[in-house]
N, C-alpha and C. Protein backbone atom coordinates (compact mmCIF):
# COMPACT_ATOMS: atom_id res chain seq x y z
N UNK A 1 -79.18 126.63 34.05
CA UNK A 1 -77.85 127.16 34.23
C UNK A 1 -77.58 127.49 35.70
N UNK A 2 -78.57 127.75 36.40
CA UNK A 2 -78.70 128.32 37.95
C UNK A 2 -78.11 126.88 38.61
N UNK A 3 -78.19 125.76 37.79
CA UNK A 3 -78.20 124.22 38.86
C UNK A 3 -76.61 124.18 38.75
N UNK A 4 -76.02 124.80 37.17
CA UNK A 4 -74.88 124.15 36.92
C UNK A 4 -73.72 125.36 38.15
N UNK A 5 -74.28 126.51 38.07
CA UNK A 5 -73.10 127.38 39.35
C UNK A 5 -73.62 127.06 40.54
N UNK A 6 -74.51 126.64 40.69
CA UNK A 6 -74.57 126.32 42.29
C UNK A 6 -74.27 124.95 42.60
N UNK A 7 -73.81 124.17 41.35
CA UNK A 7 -72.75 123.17 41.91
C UNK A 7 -71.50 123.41 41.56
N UNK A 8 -71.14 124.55 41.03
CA UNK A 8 -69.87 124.59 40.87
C UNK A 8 -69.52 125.83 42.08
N UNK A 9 -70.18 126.20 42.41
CA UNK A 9 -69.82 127.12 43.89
C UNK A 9 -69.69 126.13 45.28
N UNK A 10 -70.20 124.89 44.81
CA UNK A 10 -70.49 123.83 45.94
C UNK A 10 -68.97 122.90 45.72
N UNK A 11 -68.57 122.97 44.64
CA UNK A 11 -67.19 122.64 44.21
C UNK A 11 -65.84 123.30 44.68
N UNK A 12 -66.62 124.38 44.44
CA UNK A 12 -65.38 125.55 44.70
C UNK A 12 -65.51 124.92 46.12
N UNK A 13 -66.46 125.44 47.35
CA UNK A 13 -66.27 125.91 48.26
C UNK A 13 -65.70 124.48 49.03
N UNK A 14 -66.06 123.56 48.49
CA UNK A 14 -65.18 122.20 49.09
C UNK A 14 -63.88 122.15 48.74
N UNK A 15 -63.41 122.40 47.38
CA UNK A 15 -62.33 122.41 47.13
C UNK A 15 -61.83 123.29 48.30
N UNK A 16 -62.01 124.68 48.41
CA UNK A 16 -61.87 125.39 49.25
C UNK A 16 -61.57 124.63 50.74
N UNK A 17 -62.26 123.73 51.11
CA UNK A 17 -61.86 123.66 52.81
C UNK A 17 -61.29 122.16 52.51
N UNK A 18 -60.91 121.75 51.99
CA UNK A 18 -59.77 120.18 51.32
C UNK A 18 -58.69 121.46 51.53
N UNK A 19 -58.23 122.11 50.45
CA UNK A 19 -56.92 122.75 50.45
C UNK A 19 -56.88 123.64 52.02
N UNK A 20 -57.99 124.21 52.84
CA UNK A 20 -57.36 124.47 53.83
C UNK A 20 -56.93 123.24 55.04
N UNK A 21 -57.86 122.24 54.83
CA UNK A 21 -57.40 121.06 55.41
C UNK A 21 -56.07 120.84 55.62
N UNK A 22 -55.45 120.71 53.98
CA UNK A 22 -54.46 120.25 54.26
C UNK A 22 -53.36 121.05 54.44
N UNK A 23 -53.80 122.27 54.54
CA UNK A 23 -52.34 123.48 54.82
C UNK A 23 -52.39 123.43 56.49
N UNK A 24 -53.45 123.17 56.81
CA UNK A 24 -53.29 123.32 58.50
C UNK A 24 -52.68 121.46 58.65
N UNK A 25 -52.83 120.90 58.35
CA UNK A 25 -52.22 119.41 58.73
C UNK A 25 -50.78 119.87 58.37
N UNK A 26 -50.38 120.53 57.09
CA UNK A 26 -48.85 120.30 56.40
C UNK A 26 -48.36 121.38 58.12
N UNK A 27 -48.84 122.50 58.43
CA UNK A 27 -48.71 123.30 58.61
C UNK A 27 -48.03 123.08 60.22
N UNK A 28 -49.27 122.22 60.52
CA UNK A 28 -49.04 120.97 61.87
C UNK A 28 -47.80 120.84 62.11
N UNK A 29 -47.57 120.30 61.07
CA UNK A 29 -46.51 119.14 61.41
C UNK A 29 -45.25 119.47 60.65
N UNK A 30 -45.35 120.48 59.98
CA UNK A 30 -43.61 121.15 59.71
C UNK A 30 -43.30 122.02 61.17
N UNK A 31 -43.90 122.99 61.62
CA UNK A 31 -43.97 123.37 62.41
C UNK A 31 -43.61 122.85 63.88
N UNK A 32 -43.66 121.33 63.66
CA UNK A 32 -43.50 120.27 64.82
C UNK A 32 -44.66 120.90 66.03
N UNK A 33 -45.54 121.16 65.70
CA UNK A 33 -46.77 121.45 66.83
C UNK A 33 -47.39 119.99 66.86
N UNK A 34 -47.44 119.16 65.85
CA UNK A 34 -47.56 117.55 66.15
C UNK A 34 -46.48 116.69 65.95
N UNK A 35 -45.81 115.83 66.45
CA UNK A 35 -44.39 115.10 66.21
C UNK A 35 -45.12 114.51 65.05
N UNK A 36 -43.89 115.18 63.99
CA UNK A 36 -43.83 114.18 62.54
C UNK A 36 -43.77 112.85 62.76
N UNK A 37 -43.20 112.25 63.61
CA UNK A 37 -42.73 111.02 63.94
C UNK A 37 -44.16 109.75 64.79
N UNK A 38 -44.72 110.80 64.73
CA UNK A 38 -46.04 109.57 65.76
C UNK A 38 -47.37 109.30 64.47
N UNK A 39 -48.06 108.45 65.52
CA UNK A 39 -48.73 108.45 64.52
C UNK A 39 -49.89 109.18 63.60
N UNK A 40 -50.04 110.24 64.48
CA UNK A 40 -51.02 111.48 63.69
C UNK A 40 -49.93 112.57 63.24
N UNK A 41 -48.80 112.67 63.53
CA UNK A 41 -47.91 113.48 62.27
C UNK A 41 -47.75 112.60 61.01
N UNK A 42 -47.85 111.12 61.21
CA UNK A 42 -47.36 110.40 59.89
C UNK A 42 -49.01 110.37 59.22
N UNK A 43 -49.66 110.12 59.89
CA UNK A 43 -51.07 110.37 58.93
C UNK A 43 -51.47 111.84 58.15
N UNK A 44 -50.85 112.71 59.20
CA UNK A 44 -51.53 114.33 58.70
C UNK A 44 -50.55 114.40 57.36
N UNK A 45 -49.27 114.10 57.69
CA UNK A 45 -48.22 114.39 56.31
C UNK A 45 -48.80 113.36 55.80
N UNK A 46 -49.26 112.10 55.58
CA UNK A 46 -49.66 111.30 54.23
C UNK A 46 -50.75 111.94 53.58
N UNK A 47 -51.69 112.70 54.53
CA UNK A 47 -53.20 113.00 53.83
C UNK A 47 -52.98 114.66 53.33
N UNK A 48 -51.71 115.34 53.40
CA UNK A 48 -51.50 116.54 53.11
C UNK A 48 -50.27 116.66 52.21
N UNK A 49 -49.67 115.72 51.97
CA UNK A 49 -48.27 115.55 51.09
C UNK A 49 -48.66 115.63 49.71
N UNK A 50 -49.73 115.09 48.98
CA UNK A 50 -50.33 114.89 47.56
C UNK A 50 -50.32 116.01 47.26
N UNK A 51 -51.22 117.36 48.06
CA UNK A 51 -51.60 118.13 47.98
C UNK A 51 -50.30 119.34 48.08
N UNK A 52 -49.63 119.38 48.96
CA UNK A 52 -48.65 120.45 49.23
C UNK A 52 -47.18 120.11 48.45
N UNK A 53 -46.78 119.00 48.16
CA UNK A 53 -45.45 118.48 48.09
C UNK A 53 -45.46 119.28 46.60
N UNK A 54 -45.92 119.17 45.24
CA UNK A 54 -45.90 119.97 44.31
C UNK A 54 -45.86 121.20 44.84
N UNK A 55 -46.21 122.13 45.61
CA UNK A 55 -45.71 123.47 45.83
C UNK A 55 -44.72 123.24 46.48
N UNK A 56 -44.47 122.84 47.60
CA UNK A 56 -43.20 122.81 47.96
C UNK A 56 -42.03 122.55 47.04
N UNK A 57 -41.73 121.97 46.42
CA UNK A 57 -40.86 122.06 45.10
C UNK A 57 -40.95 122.90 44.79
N UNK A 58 -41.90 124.14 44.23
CA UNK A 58 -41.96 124.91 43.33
C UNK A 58 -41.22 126.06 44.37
N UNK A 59 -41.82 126.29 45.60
CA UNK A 59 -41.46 126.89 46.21
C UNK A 59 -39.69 126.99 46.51
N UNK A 60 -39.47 125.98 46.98
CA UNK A 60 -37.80 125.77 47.39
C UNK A 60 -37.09 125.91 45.77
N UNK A 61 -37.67 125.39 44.81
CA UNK A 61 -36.85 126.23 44.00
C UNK A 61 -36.56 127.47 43.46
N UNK A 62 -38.11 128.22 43.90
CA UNK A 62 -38.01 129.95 44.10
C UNK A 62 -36.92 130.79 44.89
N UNK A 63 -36.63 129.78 45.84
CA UNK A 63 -36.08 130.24 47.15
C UNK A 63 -36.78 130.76 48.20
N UNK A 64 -38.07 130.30 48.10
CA UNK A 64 -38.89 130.53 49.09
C UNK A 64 -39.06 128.93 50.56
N UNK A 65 -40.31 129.60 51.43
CA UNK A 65 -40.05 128.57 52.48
C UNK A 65 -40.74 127.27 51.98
N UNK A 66 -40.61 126.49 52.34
CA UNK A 66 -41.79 125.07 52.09
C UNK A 66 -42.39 124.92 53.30
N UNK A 67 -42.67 125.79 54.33
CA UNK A 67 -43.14 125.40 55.36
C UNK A 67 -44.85 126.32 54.95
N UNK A 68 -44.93 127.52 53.86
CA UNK A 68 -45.75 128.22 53.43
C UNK A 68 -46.22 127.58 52.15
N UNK A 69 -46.05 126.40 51.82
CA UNK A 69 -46.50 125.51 50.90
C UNK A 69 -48.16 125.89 50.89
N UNK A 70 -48.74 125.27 51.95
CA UNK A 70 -50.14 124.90 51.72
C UNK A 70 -51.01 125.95 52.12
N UNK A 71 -50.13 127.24 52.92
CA UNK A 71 -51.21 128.23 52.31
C UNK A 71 -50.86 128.96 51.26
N UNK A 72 -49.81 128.87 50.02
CA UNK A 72 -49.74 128.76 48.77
C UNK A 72 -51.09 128.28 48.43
N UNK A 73 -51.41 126.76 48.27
CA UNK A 73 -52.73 125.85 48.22
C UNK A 73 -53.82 126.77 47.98
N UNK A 74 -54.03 127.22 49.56
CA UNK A 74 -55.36 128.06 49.62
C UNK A 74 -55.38 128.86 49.46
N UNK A 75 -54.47 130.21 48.88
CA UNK A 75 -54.54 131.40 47.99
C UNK A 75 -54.57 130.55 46.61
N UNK A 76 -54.02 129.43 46.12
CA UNK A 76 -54.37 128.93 44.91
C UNK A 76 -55.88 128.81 44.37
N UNK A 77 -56.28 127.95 45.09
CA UNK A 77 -57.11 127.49 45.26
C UNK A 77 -58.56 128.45 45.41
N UNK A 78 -58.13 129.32 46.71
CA UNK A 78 -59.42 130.59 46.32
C UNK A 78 -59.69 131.20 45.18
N UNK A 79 -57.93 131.65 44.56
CA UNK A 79 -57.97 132.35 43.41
C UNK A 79 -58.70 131.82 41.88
N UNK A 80 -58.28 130.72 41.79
CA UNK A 80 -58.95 129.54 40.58
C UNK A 80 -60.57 129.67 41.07
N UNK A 81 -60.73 129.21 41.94
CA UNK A 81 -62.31 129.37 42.04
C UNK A 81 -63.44 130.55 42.27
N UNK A 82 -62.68 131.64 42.66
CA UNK A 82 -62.83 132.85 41.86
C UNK A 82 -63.19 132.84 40.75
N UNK A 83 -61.76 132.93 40.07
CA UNK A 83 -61.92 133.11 38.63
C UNK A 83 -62.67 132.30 37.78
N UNK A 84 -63.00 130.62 38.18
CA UNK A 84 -63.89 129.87 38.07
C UNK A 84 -65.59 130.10 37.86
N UNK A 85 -65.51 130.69 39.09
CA UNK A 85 -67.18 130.98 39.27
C UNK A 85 -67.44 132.42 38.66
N UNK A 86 -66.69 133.29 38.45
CA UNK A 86 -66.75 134.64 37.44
C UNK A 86 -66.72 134.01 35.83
N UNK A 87 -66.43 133.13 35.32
CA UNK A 87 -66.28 132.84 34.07
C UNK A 87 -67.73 132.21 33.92
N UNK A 88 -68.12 131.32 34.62
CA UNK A 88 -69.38 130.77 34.70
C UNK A 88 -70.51 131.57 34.72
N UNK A 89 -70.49 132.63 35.57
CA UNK A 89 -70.66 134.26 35.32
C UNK A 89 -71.29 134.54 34.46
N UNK A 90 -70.08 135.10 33.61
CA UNK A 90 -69.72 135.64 32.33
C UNK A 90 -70.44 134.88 31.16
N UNK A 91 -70.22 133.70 31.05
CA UNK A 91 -71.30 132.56 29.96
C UNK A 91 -72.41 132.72 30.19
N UNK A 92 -73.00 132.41 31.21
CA UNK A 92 -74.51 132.56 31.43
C UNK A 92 -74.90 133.55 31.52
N UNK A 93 -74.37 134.95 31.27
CA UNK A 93 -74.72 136.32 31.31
C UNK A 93 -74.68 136.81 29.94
N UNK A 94 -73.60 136.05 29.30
CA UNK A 94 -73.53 136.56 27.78
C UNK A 94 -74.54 134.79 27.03
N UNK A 95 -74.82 133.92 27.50
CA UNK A 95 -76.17 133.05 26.81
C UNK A 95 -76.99 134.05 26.75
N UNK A 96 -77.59 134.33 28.06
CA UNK A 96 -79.00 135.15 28.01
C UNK A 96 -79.22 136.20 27.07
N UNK A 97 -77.66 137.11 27.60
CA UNK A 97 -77.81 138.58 26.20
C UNK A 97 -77.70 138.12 24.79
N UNK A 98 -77.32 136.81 24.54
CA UNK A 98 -77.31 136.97 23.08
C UNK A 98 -78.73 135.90 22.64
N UNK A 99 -79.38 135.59 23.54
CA UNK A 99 -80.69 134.88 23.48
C UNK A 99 -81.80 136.42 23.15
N UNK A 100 -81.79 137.33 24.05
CA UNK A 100 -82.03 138.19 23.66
C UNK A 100 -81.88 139.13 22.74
N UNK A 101 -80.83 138.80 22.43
CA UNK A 101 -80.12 140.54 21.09
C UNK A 101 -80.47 139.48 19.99
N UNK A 102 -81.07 137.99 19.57
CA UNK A 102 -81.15 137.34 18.69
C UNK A 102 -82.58 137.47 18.30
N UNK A 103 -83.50 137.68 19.10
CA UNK A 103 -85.00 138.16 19.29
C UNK A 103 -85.11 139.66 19.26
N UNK A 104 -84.06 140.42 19.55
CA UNK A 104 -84.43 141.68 19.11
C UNK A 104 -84.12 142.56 17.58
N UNK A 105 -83.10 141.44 16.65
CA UNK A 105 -82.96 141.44 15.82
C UNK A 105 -81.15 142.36 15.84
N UNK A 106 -81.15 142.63 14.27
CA UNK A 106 -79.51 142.03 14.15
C UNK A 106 -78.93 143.87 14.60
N UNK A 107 -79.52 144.42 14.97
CA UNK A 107 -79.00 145.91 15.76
C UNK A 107 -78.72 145.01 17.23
N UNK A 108 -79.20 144.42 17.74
CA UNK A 108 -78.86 144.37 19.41
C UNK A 108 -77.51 143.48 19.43
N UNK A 109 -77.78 142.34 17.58
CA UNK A 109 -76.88 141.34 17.98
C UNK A 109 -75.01 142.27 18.03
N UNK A 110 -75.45 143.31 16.55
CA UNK A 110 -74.08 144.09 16.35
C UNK A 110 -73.85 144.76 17.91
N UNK A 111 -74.89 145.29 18.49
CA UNK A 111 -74.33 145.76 19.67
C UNK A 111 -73.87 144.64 20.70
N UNK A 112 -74.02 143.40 21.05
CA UNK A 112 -73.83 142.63 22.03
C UNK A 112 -72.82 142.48 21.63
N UNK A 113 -72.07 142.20 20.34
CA UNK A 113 -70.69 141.64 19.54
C UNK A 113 -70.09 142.95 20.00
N UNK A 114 -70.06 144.29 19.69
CA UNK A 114 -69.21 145.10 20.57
C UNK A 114 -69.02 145.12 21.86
N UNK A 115 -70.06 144.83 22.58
CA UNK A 115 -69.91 144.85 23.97
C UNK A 115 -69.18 143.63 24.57
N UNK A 116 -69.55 142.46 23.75
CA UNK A 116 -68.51 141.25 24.18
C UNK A 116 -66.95 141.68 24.16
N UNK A 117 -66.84 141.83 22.54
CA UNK A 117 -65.18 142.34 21.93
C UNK A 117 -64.70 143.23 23.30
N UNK A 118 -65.57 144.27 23.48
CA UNK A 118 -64.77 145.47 24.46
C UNK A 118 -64.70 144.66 25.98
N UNK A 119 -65.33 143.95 26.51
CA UNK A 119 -65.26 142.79 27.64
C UNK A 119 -63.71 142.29 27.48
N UNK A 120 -63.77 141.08 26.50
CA UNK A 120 -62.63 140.23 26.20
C UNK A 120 -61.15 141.45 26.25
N UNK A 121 -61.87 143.01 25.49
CA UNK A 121 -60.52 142.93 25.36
C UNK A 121 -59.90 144.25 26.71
N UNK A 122 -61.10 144.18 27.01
CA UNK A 122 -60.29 144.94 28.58
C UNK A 122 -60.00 143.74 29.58
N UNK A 123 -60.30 142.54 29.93
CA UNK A 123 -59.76 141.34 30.41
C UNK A 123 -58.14 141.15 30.29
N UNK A 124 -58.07 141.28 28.79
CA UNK A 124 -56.83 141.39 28.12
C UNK A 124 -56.30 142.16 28.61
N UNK A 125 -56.32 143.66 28.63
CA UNK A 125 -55.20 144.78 29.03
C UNK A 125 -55.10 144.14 30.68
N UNK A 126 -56.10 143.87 31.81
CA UNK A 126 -56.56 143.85 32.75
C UNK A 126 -55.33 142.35 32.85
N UNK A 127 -55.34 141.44 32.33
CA UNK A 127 -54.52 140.43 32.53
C UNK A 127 -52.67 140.91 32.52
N UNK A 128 -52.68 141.42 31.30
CA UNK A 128 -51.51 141.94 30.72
C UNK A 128 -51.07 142.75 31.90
N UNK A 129 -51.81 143.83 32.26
CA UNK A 129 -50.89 144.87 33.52
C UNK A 129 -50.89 143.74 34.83
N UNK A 130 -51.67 142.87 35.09
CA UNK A 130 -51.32 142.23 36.40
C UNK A 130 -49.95 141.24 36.25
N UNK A 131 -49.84 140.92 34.86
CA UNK A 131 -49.01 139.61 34.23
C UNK A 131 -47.84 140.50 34.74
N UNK A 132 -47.65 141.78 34.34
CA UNK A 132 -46.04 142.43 34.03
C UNK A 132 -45.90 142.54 35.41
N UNK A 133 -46.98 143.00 36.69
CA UNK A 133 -46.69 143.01 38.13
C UNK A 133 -46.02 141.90 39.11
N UNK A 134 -46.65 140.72 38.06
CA UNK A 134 -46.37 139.57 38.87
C UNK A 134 -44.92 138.97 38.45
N UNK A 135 -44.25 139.72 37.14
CA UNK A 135 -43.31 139.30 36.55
C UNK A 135 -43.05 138.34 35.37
N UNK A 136 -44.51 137.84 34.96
CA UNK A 136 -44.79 137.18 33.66
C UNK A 136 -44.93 138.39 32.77
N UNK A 137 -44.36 138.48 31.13
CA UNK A 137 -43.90 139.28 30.31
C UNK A 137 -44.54 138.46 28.92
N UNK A 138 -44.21 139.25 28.18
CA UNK A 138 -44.56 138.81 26.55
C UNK A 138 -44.94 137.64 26.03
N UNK A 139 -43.62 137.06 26.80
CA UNK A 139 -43.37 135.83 26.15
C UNK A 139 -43.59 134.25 27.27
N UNK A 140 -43.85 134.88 28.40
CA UNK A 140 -44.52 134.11 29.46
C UNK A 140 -45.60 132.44 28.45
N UNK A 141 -45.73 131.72 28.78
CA UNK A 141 -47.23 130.74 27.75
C UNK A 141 -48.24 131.22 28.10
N UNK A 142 -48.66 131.87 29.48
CA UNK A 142 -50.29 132.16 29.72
C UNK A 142 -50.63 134.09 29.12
N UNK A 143 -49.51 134.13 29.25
CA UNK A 143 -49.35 136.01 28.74
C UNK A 143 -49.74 136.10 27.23
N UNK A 144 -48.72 135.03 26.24
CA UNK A 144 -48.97 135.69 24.93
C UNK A 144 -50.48 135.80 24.62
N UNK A 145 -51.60 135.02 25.25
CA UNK A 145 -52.90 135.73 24.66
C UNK A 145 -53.51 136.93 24.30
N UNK A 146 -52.71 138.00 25.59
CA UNK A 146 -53.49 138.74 26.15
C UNK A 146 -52.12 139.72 25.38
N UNK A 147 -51.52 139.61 25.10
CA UNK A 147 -50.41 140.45 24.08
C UNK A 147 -50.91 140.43 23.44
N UNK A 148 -51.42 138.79 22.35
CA UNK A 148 -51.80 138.95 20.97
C UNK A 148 -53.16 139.93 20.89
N UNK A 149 -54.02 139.78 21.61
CA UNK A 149 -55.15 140.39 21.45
C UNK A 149 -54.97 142.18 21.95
N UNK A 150 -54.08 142.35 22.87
CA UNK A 150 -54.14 144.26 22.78
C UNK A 150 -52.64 144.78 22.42
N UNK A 151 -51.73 144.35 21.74
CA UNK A 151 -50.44 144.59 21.17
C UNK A 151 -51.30 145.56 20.10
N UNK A 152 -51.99 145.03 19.00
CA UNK A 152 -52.57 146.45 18.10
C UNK A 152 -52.80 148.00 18.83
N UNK A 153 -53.43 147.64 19.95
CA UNK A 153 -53.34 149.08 20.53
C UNK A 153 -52.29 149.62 21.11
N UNK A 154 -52.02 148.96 21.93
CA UNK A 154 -50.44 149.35 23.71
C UNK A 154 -49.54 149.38 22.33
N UNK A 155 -49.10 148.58 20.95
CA UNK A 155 -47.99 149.44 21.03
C UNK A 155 -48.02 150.41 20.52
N UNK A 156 -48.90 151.23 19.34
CA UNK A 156 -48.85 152.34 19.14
C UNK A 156 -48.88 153.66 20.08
N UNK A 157 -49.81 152.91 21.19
CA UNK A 157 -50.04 154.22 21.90
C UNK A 157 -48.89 154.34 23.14
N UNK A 158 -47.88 153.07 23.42
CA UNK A 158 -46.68 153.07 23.99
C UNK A 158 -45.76 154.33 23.49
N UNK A 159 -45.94 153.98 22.12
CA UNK A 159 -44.76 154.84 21.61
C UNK A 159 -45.06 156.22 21.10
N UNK A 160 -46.36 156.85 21.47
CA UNK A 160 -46.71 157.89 21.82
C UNK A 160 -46.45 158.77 23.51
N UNK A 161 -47.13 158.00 23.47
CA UNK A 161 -46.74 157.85 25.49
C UNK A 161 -45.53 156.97 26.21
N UNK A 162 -44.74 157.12 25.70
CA UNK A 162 -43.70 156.58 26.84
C UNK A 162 -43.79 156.37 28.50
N UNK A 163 -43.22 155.09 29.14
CA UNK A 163 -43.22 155.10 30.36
C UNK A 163 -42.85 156.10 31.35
N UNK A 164 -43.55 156.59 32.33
CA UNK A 164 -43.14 157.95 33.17
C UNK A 164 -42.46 157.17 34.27
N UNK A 165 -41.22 157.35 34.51
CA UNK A 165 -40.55 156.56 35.65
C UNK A 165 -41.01 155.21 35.67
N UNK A 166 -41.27 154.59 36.75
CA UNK A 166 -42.08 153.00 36.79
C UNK A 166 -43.06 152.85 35.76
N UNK A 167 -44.06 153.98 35.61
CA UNK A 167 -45.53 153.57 35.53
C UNK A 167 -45.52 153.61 33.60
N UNK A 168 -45.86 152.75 33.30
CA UNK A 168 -46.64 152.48 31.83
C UNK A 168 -48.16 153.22 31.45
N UNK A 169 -48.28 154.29 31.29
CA UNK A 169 -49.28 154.88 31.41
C UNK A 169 -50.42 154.12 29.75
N UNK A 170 -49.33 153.45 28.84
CA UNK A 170 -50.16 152.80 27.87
C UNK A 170 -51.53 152.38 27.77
N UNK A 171 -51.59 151.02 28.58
CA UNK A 171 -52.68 150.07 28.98
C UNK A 171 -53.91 150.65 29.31
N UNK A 172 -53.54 151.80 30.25
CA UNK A 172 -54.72 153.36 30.80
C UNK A 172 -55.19 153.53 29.98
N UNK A 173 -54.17 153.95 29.03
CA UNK A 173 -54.66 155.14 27.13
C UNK A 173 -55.49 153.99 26.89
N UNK A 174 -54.80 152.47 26.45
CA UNK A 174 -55.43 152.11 25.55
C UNK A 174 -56.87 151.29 26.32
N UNK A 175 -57.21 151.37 27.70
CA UNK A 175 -58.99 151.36 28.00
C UNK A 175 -59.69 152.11 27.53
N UNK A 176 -58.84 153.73 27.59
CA UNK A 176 -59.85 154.41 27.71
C UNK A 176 -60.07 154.69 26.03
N UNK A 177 -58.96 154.64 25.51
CA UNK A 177 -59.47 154.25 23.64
C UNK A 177 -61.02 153.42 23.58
N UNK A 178 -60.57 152.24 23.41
CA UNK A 178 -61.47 151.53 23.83
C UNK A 178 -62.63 151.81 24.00
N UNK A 179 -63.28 152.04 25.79
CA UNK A 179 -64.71 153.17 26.11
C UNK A 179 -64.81 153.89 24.82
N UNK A 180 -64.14 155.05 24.89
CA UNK A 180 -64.88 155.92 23.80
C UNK A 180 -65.29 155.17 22.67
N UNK A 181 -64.43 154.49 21.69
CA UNK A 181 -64.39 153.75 20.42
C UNK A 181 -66.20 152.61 21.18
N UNK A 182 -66.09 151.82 22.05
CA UNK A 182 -67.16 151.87 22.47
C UNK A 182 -68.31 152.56 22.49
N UNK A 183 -68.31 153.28 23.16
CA UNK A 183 -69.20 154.35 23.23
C UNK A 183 -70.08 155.10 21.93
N UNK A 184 -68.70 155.13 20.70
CA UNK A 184 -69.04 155.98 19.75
C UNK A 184 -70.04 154.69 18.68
N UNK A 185 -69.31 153.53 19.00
CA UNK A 185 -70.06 152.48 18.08
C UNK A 185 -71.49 152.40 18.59
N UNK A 186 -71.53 152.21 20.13
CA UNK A 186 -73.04 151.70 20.28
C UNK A 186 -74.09 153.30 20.68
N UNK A 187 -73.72 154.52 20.30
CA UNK A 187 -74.38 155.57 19.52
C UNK A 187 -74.50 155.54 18.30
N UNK A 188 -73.97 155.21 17.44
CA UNK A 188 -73.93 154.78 16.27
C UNK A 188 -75.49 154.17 16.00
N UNK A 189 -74.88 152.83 16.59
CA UNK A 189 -76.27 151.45 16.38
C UNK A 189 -77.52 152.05 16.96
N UNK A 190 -77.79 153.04 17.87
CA UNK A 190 -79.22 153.14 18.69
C UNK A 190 -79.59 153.70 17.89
């Protein structure tokens, strides 16, 4: 498993300097620091256009610049492979523990199954409060997961706790539910 992230960190980190590649070429030559018009502005925009021209659309229809296209790219791009190499992480951290809690018999396995569940589902709240920051909501396609899976908690404890001015104090309640309800299960099992 050690061979498979250290080629996928070797992935990332190329991906990584391709997308800065081509934000400093796009970057070049919108900028006119190289004439678009010669022949290393027409090469830098052919070998950076594949790459940036999908954000740029996305961008100009935001109403944002297209000249900030391609370091769009490389905040993309870092961010995915981040989250990439943390998930890879996460598998080979939860293989091992449940290679182990399977040899220690079916107390470690009930405890690893809580400790996964409480993982997944603080990810969830953890997705959900960044989703509503960034302006993706309920009904967003990458959001409803992370609704379906902590809506049982946030909304009861929403409508206990109401929002204080800006802040949704819910998502808080319902971690720290969670921990304890945690906590109380794997005292339980020891």
């Amino acid at each position: 498993m050690f061979a498979v992230y250290s080629i996928a960190r070797s992935v990332v980190f190329a991906a990584f300097c391709v997308a800065l590649l081509a934000a400093t070429a796009a970057w070049l030559v919108r900028t006119r620091r190289v004439s678009p018009f010669g022949t290393l502005g027409r090469t830098l925009r052919s070998l950076s256009e594949p790459f940036t021209a999908p954000i740029e659309r996305r961008l100009v229809r935001a109403g944002g610049n297209p000249v900030h296209a391609g370091w769009w790219l490389v905040i993309g791009v870092a961010v995915v492979g981040v989250l990439l190499l943390s998930l890879l992480d996460w598998v080979a951290r939860t293989t091992l523990e449940l290679s182990g809690a399977t040899h220690a018999g079916p107390r470690a396995v009930l405890a690893l199954v809580v400790q996964l569940t409480y993982e997944v589902l603080v990810v969830a709240l953890v997705v959900r409060v960044v989703g509503t920051w960034l302006g993706m909501f309920r009904y967003a396609r990458w959001m409803r997961p992370a609704y379906a899976l902590t809506d049982w908690l946030v909304g009861p404890i929403s409508r206990i706790l109401p929002p204080v001015g800006m802040f949704d104090w819910s998502p808080l309640a319902a971690w720290l539910v969670l921990w304890v309800l945690r906590q109380l299960l794997l005292s339980v099992m020891a």
